[in-house]
Protein backbone atom coordinates (compact mmCIF):
# COMPACT_ATOMS: atom_id res chain seq x y z
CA UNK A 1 0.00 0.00 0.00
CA UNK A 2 3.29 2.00 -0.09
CA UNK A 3 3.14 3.10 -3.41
CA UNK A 4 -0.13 4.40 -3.07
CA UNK A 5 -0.93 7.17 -6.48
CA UNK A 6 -3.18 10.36 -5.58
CA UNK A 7 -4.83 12.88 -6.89
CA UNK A 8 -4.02 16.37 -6.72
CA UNK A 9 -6.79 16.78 -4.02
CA UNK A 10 -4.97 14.30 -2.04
CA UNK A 11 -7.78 11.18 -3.06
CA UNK A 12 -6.52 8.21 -4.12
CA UNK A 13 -6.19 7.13 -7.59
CA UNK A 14 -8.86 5.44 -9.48
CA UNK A 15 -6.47 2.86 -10.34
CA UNK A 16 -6.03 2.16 -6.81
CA UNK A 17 -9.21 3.23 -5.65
CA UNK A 18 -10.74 -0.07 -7.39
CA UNK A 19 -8.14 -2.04 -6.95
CA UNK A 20 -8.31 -1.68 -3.26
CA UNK A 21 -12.22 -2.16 -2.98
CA UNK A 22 -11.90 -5.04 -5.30
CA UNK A 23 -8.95 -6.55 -2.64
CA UNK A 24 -11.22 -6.10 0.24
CA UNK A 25 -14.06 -7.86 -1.17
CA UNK A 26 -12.13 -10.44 -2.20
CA UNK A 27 -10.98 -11.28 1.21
CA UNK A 28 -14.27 -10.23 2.62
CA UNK A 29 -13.79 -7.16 4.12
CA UNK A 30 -17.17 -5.37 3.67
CA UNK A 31 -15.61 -2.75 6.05
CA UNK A 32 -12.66 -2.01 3.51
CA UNK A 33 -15.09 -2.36 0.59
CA UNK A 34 -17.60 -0.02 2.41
CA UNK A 35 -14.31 2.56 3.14
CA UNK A 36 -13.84 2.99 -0.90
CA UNK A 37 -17.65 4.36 -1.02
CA UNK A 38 -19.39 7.69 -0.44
CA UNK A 39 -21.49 7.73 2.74
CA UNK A 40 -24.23 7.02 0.53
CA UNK A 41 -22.57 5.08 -2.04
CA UNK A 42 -24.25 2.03 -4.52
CA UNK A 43 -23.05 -1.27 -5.52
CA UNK A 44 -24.84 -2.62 -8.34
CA UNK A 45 -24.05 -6.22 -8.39
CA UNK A 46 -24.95 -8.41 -11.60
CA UNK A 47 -26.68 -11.60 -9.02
CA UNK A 48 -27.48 -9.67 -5.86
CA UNK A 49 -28.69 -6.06 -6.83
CA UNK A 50 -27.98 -2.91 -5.80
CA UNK A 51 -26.65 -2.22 -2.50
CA UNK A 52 -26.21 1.32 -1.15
CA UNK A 53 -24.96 2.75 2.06
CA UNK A 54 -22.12 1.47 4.16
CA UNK A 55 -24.10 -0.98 6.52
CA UNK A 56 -25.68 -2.54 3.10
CA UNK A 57 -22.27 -2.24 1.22
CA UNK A 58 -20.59 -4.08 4.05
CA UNK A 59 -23.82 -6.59 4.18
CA UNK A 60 -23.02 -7.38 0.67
CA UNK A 61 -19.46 -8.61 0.94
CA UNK A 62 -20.24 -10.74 4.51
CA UNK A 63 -23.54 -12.47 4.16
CA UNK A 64 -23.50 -12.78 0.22
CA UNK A 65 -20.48 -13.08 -1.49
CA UNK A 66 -18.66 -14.89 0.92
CA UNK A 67 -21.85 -16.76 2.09
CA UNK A 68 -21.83 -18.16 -1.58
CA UNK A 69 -18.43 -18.48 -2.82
CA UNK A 70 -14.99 -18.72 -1.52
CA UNK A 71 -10.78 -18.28 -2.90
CA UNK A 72 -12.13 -15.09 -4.50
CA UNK A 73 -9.54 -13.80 -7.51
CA UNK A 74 -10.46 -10.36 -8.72
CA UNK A 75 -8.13 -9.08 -10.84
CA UNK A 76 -8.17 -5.67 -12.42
CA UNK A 77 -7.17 -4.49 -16.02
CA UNK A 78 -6.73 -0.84 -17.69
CA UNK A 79 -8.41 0.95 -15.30
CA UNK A 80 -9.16 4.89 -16.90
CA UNK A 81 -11.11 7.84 -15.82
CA UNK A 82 -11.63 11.83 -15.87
CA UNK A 83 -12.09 11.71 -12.33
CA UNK A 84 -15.76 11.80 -12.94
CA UNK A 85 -16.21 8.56 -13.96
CA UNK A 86 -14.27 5.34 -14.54
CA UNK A 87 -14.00 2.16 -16.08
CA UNK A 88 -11.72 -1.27 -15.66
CA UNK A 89 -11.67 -4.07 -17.30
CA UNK A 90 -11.34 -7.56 -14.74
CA UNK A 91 -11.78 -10.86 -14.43
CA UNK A 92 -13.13 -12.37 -11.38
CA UNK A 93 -13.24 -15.67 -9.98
CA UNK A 94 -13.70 -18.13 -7.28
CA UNK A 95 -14.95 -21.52 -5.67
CA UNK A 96 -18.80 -22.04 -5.74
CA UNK A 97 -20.20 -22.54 -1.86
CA UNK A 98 -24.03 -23.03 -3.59
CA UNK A 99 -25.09 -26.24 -2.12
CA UNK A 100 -26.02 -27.06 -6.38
CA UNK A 101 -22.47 -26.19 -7.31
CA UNK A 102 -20.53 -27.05 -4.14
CA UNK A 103 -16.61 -26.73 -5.44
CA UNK A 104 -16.51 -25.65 -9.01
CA UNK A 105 -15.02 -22.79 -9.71
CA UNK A 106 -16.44 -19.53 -11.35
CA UNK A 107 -15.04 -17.60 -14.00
CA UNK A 108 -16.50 -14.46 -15.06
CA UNK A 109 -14.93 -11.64 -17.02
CA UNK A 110 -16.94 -7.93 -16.79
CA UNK A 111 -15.96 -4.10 -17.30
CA UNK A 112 -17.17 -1.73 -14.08
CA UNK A 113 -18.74 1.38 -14.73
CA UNK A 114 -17.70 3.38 -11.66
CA UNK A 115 -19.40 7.23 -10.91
CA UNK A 116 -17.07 9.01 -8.90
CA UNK A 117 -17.68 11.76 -5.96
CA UNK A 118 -14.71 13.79 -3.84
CA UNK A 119 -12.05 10.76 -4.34
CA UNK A 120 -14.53 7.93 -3.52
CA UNK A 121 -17.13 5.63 -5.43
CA UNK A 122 -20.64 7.28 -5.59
CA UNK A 123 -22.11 4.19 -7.82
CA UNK A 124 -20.63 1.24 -8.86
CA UNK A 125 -22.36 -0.80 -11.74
CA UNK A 126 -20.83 -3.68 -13.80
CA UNK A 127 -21.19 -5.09 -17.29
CA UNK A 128 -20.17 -8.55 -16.73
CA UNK A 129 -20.72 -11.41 -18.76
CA UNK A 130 -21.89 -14.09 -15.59
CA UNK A 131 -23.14 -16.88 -17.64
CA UNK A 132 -19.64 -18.56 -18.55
CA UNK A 133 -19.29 -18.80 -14.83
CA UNK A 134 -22.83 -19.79 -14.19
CA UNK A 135 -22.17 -22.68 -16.61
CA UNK A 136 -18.79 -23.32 -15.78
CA UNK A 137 -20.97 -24.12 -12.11
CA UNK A 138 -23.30 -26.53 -13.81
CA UNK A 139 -26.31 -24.42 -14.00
CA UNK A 140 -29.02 -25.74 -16.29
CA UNK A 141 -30.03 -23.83 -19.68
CA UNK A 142 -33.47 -23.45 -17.55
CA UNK A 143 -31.45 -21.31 -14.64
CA UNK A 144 -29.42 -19.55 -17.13
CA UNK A 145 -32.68 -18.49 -19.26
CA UNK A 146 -34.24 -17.12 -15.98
CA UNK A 147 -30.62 -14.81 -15.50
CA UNK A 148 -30.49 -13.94 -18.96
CA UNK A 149 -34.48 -12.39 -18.56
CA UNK A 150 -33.62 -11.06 -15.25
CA UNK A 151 -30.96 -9.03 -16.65
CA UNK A 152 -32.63 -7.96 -19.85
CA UNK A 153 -35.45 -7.04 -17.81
CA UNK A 154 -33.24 -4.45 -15.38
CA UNK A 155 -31.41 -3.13 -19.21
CA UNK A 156 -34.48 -2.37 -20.48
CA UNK A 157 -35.39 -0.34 -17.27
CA UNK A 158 -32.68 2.03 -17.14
CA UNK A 159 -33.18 5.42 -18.47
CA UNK A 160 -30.56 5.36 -21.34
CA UNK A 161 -32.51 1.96 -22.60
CA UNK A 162 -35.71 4.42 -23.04
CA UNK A 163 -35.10 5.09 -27.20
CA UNK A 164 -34.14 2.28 -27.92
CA UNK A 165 -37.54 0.14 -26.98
């Protein structure tokens, strides 16, 4: 954490910003996760929804990911922004705890779409493509229909979707 890059204002980087909320989730530290966010700060996560505050954010991490998977891997790739608003590429990973898919291993690769306020995350959102991983856990084509409508579903009811239905 030595090497730390900041901002003028003395915020961290977005480069490190991300990677360190991505660290502490991955080892399950909602607190650390939480610590990256505004006060009132949103997680939009691709299976659980959105999450937004610190008591939800750290909620999230503790009593869903890590209720449901385990030897998290969440690695982070060309991370850019205009200190408005950034993006990363990653690839994420790790061992299925679903009772269905007890042991296999995940793989999912995404790009986060993060809106940024005074150094921190304001909203986090994620364009992730979760049904290699959802296969790669043995998920029938029935379970991986119901995601795929699930997630067209919340597309279609986001403002910028509005012109093009």
């Amino acid at each position: 954490m030595g090497n730390l890059q900041r901002n003028k204002d003395g915020s961290m980087s977005f480069a490190d910003l991300i990677t360190s909320m991505t660290t502490a989730a991955a080892k399950g530290d909602g607190g650390g996760v939480a610590d990256c966010f505004t006060d009132d700060g949103v997680y939009h996560d691709v299976f659980y929804g959105a999450f937004a505050g610190r008591t939800a954010l750290i909620d999230m991490i503790e009593n869903h990911f890590h209720r449901d998977g385990g030897d998290f891997r969440w690695d982070i790739y060309d991370p850019v922004s205009d200190g408005q608003t950034g993006y990363a590429r990653y690839v994420f990973s790790y061992q299925s705890k679903l009772p269905e898919a007890e042991g296999r291993r995940a793989l999912f690769e995404g790009v986060a779409v993060v809106k940024l306020k005074d150094g921190k995350i304001a909203e986090y959102r994620e364009v992730a493509n979760a049904m290699t991983g959802l296969q790669m856990m043995g998920f029938p084509p029935e379970r991986l229909a119901k995601v795929i409508a699930k997630e067209g579903r919340e597309l279609a009811a986001r403002d910028e979707s509005a012109g093009h239905l």
